[in-house]
N, C-alpha and C. Protein backbone atom coordinates (compact mmCIF):
# COMPACT_ATOMS: atom_id res chain seq x y z
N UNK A 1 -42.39 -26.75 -16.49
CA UNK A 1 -41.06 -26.24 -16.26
C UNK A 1 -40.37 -27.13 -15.21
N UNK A 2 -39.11 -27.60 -15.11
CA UNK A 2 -37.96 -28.38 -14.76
C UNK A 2 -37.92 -27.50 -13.13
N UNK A 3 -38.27 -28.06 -12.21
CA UNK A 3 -38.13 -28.16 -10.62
C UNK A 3 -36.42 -26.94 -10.53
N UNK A 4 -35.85 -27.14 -11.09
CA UNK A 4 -34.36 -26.46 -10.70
C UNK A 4 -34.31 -25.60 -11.47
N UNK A 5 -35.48 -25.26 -12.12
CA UNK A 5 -34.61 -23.77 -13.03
C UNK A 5 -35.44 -22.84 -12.04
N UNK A 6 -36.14 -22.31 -11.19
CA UNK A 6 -36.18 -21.28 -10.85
C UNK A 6 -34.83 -21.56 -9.58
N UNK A 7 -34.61 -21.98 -8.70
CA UNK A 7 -33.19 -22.02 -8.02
C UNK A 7 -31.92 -21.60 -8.54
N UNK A 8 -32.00 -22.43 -9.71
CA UNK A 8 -30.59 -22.34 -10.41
C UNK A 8 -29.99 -20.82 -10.67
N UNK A 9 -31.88 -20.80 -11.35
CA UNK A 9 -31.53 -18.68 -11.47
C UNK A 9 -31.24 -17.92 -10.87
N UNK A 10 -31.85 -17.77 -9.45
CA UNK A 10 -32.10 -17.07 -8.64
C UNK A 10 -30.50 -16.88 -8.20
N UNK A 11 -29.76 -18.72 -8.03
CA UNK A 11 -28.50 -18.58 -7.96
C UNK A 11 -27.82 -17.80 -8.69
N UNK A 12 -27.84 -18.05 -9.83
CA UNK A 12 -26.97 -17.24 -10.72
C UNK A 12 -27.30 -15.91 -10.59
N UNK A 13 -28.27 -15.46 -10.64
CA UNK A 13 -28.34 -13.67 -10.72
C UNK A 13 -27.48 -13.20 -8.96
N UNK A 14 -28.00 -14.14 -8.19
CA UNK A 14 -27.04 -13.74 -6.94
C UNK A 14 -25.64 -13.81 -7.24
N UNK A 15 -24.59 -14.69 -7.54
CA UNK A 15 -24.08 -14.67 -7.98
C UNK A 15 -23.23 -13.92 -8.94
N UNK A 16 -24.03 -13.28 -9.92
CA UNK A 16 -23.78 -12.34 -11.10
C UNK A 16 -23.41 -10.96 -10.05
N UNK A 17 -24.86 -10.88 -9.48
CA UNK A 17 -24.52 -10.24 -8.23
C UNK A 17 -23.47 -9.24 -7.35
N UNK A 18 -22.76 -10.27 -6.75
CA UNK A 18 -21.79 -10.54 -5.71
C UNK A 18 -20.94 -10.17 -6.65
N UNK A 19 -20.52 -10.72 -8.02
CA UNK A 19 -19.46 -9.98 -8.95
C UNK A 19 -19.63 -8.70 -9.11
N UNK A 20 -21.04 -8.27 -9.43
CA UNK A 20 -20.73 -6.66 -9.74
C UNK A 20 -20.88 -5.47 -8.58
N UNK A 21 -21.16 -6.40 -7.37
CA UNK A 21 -20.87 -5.61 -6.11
C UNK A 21 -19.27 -4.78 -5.80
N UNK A 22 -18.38 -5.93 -6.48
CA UNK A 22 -17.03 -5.52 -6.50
C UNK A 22 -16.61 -4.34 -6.89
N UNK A 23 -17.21 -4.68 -8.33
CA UNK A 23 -17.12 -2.92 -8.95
C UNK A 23 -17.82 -2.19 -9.23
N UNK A 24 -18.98 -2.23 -8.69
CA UNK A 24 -19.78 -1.47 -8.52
C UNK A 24 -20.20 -0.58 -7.38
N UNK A 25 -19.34 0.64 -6.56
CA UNK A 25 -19.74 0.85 -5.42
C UNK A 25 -21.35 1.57 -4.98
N UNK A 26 -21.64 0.51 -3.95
CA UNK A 26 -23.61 0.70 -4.23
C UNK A 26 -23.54 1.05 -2.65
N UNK A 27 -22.77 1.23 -1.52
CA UNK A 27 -22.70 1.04 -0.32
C UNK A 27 -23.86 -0.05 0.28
N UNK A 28 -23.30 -1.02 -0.50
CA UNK A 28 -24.03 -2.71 0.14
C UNK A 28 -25.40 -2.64 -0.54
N UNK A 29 -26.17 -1.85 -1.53
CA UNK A 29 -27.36 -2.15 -1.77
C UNK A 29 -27.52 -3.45 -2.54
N UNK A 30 -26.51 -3.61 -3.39
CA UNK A 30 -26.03 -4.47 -4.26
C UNK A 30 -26.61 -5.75 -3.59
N UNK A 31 -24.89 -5.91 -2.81
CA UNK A 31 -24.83 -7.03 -2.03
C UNK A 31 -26.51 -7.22 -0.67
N UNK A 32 -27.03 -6.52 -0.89
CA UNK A 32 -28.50 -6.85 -0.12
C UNK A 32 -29.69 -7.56 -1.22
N UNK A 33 -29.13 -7.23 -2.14
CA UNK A 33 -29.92 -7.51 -3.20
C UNK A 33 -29.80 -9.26 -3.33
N UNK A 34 -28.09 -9.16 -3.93
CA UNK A 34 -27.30 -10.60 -3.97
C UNK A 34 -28.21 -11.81 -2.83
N UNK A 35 -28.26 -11.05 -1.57
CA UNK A 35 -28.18 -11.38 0.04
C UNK A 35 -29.84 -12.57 -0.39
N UNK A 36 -30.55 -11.36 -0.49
CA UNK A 36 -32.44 -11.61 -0.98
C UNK A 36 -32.54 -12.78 -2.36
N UNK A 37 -31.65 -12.65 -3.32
CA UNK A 37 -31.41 -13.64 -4.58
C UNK A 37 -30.91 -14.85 -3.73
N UNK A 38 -29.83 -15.02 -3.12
CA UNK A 38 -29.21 -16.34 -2.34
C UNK A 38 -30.60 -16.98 -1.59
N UNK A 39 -30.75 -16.13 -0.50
CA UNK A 39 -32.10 -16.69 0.13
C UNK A 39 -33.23 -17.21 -0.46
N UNK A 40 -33.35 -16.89 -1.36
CA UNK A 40 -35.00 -16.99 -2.36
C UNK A 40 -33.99 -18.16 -3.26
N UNK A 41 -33.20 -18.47 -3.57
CA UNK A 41 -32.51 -19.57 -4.20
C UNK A 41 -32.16 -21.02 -3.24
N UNK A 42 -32.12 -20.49 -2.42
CA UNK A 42 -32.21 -21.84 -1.07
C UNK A 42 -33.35 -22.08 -0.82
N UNK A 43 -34.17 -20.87 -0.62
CA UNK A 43 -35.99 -21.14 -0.05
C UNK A 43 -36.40 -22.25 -1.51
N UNK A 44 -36.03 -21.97 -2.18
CA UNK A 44 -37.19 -22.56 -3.65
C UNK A 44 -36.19 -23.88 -3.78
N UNK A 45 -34.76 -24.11 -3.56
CA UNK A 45 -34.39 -24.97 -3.77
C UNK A 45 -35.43 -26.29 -2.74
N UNK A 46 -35.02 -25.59 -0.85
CA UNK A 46 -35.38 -26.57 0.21
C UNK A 46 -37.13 -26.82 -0.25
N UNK A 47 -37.81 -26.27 -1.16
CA UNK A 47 -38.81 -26.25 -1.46
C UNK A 47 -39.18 -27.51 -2.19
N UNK A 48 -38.21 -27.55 -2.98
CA UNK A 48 -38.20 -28.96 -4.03
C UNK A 48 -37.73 -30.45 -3.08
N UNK A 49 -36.62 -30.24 -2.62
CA UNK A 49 -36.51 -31.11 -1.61
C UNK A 49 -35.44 -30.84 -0.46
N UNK A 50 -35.28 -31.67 0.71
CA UNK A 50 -34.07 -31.46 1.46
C UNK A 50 -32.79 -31.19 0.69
N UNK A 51 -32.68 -32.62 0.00
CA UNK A 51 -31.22 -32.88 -0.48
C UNK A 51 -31.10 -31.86 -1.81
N UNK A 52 -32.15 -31.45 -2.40
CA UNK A 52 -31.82 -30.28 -3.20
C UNK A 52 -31.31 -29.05 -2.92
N UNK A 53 -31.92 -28.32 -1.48
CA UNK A 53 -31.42 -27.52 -0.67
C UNK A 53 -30.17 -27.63 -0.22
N UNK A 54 -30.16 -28.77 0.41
CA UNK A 54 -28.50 -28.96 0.53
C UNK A 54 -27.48 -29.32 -0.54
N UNK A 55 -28.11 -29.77 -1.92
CA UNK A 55 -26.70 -29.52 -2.97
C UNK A 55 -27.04 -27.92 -3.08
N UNK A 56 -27.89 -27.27 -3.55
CA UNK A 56 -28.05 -25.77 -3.27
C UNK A 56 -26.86 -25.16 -2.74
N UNK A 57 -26.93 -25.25 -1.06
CA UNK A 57 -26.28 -24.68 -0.28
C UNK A 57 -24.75 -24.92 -0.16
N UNK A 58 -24.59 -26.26 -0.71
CA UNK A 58 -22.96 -26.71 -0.65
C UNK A 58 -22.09 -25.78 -2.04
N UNK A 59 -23.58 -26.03 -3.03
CA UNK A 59 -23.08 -25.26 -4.36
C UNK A 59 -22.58 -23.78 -4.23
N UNK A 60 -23.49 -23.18 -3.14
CA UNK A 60 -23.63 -21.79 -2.66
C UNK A 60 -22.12 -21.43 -2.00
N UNK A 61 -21.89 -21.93 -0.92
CA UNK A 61 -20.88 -21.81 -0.37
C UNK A 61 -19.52 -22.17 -1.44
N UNK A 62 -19.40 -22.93 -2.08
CA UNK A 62 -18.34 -23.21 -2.62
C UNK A 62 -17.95 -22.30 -3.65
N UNK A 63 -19.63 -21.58 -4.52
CA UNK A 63 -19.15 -20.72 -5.56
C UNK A 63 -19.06 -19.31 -5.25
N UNK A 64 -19.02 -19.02 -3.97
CA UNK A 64 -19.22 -17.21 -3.46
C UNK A 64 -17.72 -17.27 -3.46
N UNK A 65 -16.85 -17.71 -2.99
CA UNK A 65 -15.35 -17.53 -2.47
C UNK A 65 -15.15 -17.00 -3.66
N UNK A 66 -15.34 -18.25 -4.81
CA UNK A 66 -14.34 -18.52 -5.84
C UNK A 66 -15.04 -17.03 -6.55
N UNK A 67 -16.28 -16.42 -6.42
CA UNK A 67 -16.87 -15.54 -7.38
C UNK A 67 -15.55 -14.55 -6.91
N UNK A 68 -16.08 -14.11 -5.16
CA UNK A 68 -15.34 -13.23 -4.90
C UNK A 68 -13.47 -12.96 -4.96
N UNK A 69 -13.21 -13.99 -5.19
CA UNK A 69 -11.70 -14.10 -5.43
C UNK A 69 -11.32 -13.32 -6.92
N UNK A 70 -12.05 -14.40 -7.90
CA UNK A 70 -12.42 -13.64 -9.29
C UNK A 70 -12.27 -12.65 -9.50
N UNK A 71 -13.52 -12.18 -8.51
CA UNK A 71 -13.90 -10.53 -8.71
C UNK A 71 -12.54 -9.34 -8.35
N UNK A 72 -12.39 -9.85 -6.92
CA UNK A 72 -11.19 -9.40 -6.47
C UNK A 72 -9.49 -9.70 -7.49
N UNK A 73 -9.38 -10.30 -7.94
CA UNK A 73 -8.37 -10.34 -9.00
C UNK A 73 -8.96 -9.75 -10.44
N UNK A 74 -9.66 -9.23 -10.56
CA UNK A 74 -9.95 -8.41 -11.50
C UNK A 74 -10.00 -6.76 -11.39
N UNK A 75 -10.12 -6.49 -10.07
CA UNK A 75 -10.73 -5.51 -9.29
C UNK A 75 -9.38 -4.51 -9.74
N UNK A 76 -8.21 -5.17 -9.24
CA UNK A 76 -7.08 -4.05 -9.75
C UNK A 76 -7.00 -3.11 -11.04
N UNK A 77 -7.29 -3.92 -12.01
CA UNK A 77 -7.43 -3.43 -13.72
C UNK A 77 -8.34 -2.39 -14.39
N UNK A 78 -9.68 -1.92 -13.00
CA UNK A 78 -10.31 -1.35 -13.56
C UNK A 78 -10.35 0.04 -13.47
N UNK A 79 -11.26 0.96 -13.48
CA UNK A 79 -10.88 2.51 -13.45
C UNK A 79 -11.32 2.74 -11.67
N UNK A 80 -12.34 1.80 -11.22
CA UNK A 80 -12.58 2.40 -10.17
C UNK A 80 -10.98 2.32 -8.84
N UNK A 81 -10.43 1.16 -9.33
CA UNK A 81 -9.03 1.22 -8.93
C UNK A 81 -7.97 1.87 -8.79
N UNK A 82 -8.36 3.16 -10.02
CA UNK A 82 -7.32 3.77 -9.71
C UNK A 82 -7.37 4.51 -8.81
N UNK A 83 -8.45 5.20 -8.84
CA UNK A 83 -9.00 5.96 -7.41
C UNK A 83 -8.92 5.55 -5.92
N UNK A 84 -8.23 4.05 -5.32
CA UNK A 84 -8.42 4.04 -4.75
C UNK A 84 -6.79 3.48 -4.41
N UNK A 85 -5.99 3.10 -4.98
CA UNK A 85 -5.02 2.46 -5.23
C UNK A 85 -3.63 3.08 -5.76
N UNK A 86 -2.58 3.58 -5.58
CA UNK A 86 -1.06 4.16 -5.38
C UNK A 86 -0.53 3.19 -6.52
N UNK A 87 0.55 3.92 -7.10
CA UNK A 87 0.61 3.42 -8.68
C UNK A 87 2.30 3.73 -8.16
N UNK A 88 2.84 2.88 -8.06
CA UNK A 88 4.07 2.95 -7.43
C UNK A 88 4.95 3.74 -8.64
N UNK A 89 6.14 4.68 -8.29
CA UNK A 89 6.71 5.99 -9.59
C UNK A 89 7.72 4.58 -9.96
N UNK A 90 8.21 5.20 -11.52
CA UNK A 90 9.19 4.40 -12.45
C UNK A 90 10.50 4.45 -11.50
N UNK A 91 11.16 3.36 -11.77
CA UNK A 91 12.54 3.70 -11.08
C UNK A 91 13.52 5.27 -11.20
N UNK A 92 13.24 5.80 -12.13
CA UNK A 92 14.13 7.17 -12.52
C UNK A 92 13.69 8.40 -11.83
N UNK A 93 12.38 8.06 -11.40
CA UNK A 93 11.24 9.37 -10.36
C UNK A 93 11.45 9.04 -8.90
N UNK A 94 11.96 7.96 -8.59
CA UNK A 94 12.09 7.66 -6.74
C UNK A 94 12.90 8.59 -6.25
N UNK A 95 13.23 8.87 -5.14
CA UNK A 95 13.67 10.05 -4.63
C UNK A 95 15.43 9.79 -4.60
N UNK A 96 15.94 10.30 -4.76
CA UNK A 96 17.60 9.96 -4.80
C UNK A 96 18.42 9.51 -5.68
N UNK A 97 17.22 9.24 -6.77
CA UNK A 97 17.69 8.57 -8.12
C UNK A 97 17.59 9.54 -9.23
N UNK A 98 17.95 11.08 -8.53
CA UNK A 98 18.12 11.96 -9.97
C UNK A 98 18.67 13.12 -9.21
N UNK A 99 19.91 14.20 -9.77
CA UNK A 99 20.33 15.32 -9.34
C UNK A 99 18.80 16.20 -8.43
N UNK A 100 17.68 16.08 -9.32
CA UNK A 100 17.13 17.22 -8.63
C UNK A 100 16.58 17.08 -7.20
N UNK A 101 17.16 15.45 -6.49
CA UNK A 101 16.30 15.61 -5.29
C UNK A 101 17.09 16.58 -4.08
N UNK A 102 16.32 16.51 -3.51
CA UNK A 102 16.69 17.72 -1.94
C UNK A 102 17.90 17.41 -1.32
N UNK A 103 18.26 16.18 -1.29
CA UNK A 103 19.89 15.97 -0.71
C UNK A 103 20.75 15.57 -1.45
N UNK A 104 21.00 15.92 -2.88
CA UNK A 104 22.16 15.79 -3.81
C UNK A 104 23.05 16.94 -3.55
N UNK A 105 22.64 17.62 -3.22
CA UNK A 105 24.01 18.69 -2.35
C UNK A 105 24.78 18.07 -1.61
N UNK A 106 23.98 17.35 -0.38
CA UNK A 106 24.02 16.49 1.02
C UNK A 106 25.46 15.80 0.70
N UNK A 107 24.59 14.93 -0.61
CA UNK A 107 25.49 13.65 -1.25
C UNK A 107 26.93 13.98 -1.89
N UNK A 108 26.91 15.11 -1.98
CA UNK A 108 28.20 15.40 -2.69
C UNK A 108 29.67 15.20 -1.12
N UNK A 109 28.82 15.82 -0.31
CA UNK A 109 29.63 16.50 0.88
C UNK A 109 29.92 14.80 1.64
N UNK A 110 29.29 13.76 1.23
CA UNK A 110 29.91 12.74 2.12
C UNK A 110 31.01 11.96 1.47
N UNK A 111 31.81 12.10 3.22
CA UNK A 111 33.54 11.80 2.19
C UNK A 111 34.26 12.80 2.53
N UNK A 112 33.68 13.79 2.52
CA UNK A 112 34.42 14.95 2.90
C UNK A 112 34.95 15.66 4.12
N UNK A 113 35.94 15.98 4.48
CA UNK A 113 36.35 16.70 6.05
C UNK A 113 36.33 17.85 6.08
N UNK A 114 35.57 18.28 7.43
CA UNK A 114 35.35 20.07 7.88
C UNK A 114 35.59 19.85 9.16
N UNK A 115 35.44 20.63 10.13
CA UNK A 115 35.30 21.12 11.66
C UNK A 115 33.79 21.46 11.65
N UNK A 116 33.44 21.42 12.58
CA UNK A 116 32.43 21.81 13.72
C UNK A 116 32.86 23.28 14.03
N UNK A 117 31.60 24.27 13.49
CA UNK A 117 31.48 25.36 13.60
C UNK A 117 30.83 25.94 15.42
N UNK A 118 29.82 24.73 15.63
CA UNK A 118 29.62 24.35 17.29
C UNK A 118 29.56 23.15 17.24
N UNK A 119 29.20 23.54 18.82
CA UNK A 119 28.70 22.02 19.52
C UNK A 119 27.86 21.11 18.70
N UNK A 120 27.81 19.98 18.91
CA UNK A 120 26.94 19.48 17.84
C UNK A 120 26.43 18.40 19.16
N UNK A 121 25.32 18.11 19.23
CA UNK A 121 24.71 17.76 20.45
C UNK A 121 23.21 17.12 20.43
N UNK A 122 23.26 16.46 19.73
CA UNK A 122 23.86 15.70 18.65
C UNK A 122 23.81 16.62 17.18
N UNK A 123 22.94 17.68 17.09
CA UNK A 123 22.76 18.28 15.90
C UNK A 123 23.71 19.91 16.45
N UNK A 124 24.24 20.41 15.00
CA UNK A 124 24.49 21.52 14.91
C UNK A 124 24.93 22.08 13.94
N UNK A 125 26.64 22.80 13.67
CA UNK A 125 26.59 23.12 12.31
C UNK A 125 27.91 22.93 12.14
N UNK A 126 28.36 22.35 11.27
CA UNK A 126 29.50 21.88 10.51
C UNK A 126 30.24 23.07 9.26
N UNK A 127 31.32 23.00 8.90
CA UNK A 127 32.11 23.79 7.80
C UNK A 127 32.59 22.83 7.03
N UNK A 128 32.32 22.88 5.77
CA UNK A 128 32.89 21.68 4.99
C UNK A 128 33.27 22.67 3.54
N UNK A 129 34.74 23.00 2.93
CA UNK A 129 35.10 23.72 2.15
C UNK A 129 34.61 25.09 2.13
N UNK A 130 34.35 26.06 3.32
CA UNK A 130 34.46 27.53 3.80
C UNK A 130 32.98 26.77 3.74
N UNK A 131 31.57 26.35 3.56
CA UNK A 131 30.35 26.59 3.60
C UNK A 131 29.90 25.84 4.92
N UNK A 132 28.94 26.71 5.56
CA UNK A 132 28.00 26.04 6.74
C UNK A 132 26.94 25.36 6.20
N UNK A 133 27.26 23.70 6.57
CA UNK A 133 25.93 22.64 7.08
C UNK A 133 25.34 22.59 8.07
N UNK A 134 24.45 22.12 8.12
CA UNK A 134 23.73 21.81 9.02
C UNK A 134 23.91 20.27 9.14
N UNK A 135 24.09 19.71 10.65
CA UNK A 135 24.86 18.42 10.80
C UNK A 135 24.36 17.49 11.45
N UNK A 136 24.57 16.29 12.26
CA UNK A 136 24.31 16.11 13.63
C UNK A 136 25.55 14.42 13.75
N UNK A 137 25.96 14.45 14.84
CA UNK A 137 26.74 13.26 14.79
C UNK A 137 26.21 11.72 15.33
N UNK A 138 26.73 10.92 15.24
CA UNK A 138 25.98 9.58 16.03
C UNK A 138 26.70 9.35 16.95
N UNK A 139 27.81 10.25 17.75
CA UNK A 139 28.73 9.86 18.45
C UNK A 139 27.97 10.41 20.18
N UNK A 140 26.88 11.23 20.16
CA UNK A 140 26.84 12.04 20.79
C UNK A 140 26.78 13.38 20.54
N UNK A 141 27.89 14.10 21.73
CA UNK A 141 28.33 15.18 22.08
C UNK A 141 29.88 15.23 21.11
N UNK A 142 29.67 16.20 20.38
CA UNK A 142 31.39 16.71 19.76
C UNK A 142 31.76 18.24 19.64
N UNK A 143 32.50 18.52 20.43
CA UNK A 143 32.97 20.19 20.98
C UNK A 143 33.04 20.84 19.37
N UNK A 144 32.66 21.99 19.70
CA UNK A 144 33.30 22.94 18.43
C UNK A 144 34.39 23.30 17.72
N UNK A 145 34.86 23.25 16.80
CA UNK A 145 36.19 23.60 16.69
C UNK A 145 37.10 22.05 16.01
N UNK A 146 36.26 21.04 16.24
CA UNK A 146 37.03 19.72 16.22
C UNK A 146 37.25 19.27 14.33
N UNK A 147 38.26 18.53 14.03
CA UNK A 147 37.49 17.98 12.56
C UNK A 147 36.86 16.97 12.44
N UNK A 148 35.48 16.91 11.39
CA UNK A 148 34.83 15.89 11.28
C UNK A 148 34.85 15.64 10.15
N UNK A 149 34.30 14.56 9.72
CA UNK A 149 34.43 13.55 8.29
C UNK A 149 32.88 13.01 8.42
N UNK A 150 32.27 13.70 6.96
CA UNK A 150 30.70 13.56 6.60
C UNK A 150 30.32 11.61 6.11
N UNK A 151 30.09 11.38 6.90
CA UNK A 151 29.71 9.57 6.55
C UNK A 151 28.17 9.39 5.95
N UNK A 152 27.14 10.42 5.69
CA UNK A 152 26.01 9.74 5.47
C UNK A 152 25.23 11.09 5.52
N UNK A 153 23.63 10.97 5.08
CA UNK A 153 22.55 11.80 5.21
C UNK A 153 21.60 10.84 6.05
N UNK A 154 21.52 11.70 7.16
CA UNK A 154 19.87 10.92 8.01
C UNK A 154 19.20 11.99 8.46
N UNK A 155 17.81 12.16 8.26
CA UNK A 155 16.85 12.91 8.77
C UNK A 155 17.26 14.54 8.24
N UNK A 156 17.42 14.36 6.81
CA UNK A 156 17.81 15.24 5.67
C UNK A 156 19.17 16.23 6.54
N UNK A 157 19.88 15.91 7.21
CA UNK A 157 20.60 16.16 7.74
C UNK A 157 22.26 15.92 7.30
N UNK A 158 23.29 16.25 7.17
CA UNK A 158 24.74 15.60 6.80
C UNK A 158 25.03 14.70 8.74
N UNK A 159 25.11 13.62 8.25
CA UNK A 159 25.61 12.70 9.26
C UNK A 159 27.41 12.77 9.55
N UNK A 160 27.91 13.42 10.35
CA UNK A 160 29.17 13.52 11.00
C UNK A 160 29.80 12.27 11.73
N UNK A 161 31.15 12.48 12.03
CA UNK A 161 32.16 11.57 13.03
C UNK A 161 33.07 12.10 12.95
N UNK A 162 33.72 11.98 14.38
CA UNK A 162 35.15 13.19 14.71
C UNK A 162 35.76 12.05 13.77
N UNK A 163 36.98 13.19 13.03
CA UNK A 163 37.68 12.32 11.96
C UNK A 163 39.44 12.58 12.78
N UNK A 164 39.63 11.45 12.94
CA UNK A 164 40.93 10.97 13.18
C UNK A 164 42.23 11.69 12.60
N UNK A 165 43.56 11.78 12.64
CA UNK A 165 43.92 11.94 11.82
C UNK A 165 45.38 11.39 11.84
């Protein structure tokens, strides 16, 4: 038998290895295994000669990255992925991009002018067409009683500014 086929193997099953460590969750038994195949593939290589050991080892190092890169660009596609990995929603399910979310009420009311039912300091409660919001301004402090003009939703809130007139 040919001096490099027990190395070569030993490589490759390490190797083979290190790929199915990826998707295979073994909590590292795997990769201890891989660990014992690499070693016993260098031992039998440096066995045959120096410079065999050292193409061995250059071979070694150069093909783990590329395994694990591999592996890792494959890793997304499989089932154990999904379990671990957020599947971003279709554009029509994001939040604000359909009547039924929580501040399409909000959204209607900006644009619109009411008074300050109180103080708003920075938060309080606004009147916008006879109904009470709940408000808060970016101006500060704005007395009760004043008119304001709805510019925005922040912190599910109707965003206020004393409105001019």
């Amino acid at each position: 038998m040919n001096l490099y086929v027990w190395p070569s193997l030993l490589l490759i099953a390490a190797l083979l290895l290190v790929f199915l460590e990826v998707f295979v969750p073994s909590a590292g038994v795997i990769q201890l295994l891989a660990l014992g195949l690499l070693g016993a593939s260098l031992w039998s290589a440096f066995a045959v000669s120096t410079m065999t050991g050292f193409v061995f080892l250059t071979i070694s190092l150069a093909l783990l990255p590329i395994v694990l890169l591999f592996a890792a660009s494959l890793w997304p596609h499989t089932w154990v992925a999904r379990y671990f990995m957020l599947i971003p929603p279709e554009s029509d399910e994001r939040p604000g991009h359909n009547d039924d979310s929580p501040f399409a009420e909000l959204q209607l009311l900006v644009g619109q002018v009411g008074r300050a039912l109180t103080d708003l300091r920075p938060c309080g409660t606004v009147e916008i067409h006879g109904n009470p919001v709940d408000a808060m301004t970016d101006e500060g402090y704005l007395p009760a009683g004043i008119p304001v003009r709805a510019i925005g939703i922040k912190q599910a809130q109707l965003l206020v500014r004393r409105y001019e007139t």
